[in-house]
Protein backbone atom coordinates (compact mmCIF):
# COMPACT_ATOMS: atom_id res chain seq x y z
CA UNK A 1 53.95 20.97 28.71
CA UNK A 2 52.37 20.62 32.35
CA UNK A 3 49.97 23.29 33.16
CA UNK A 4 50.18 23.99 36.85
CA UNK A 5 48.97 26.62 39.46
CA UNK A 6 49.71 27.97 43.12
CA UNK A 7 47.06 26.82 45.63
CA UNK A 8 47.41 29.96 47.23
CA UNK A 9 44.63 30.72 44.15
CA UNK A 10 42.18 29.20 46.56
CA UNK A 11 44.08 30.59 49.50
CA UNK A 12 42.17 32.96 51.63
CA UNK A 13 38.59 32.83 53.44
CA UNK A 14 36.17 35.55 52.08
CA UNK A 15 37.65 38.23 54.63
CA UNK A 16 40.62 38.20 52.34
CA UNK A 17 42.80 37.85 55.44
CA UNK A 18 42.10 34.27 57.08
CA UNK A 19 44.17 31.99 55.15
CA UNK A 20 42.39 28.34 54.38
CA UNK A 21 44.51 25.47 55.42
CA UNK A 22 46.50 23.92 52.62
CA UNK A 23 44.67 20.39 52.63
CA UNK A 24 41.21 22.21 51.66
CA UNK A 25 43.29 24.45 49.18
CA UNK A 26 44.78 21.76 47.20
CA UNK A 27 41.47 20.12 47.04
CA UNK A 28 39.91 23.15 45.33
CA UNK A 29 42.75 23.48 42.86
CA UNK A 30 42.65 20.08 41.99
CA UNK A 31 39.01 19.70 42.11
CA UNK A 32 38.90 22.08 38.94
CA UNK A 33 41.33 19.91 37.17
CA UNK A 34 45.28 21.36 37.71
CA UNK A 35 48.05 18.35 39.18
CA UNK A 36 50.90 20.47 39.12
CA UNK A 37 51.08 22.79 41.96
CA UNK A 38 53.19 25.49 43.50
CA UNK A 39 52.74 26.29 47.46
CA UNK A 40 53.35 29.66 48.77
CA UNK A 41 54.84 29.70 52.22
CA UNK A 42 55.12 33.85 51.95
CA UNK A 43 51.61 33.90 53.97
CA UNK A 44 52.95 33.35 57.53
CA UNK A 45 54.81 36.51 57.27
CA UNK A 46 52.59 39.09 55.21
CA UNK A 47 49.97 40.19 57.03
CA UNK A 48 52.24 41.15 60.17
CA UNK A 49 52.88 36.99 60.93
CA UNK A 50 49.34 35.66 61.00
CA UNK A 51 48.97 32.18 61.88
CA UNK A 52 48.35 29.39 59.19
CA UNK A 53 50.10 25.79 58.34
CA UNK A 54 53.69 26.79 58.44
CA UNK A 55 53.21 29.39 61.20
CA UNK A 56 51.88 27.17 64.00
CA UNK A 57 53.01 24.34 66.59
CA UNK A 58 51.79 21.36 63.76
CA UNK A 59 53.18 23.23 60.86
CA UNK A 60 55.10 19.38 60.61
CA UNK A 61 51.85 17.84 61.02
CA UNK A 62 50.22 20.11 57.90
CA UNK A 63 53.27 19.67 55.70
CA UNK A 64 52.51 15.85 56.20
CA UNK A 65 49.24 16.09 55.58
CA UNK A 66 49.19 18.29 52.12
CA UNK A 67 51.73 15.81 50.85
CA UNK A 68 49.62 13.02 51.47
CA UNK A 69 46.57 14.85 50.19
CA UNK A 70 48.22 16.10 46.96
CA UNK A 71 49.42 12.41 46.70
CA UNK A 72 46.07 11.16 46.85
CA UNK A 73 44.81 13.46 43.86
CA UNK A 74 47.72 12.34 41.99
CA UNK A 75 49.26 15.66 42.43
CA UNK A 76 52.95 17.07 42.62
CA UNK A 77 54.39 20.10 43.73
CA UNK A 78 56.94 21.18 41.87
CA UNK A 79 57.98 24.92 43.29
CA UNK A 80 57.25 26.86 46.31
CA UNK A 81 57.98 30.29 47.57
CA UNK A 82 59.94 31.20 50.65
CA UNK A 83 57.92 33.70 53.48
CA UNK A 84 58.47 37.49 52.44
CA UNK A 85 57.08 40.66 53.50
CA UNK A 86 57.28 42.89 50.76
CA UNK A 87 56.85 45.91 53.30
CA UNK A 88 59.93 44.69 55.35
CA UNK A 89 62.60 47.52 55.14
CA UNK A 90 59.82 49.92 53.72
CA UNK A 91 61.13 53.64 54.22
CA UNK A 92 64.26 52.34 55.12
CA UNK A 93 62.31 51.43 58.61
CA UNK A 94 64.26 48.36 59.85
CA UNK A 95 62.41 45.06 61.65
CA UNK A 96 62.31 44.56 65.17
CA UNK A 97 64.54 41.90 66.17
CA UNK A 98 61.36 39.84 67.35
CA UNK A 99 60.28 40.18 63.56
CA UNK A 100 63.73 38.88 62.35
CA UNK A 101 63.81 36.22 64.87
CA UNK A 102 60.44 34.75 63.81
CA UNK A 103 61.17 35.38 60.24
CA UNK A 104 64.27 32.66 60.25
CA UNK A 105 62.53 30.65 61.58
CA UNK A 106 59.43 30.63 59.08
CA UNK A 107 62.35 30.52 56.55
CA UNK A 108 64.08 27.90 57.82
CA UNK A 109 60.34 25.24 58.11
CA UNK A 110 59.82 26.56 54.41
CA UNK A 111 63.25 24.99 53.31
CA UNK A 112 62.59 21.96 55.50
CA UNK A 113 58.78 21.37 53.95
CA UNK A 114 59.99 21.99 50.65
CA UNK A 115 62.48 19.23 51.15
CA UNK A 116 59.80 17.20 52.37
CA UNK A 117 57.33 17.94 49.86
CA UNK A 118 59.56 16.68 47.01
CA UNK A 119 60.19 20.46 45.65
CA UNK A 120 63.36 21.35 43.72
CA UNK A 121 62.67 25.33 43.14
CA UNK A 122 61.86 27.84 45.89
């Protein structure tokens, strides 16, 4: 059995809202000893589309970079999660089409850098 974790444990600044980029967050979840790993792409689209790795111009550039960090530790991730936004249809209140638009396309760079990544599961 392979004991693994999210880095997303190490995800978010002390305001609880900043998210850390993923290179420092795989450090920290390596550094106390895991090599498995999950990454959570559902960040870019929670908190009303905040900007982090996957929701910015060099999201490509930060995919590259994790996967070469996590490499480095001699670590593999094995699963991620796809954007969501528990509170989309809440009350039966439907997304703007700006939302929508934005959310295919976080989708659609979470399937890419899972690809990328090496991941089977999302």
């Amino acid at each position: 059995m392979k004991l693994g974790t999210s880095i997303n444990m190490f995800g978010d600044t002390r305001d609880g809202v900043t998210p850390r980029p993923w290179v420092d967050q795989t450090r920290d979840v390596c550094r106390v000893g895991f090599r498995t790993l999950d990454i959570d792409f559902y960040q870019a689209a929670h908190h009303g589309m905040i900007e982090d790795d996957l929701n910015c111009d060099n999201w490509e550039a930060n995919v590259e970079a994790v996967g070469n960090e996590a490499a480095r530790l001699g670590a593999t991730f094995v699963q991620s999660h796809a954007p969501f936004n528990k509170k989309i249809f809440l009350y039966g209140k439907q997304p703007s089409a700006e939302y929508m638009e934005k959310f295919d396309i976080l989708m659609r760079r979470a399937i890419v850098a899972s690809g990328r990544l090496g991941i089977h599961w999302m």
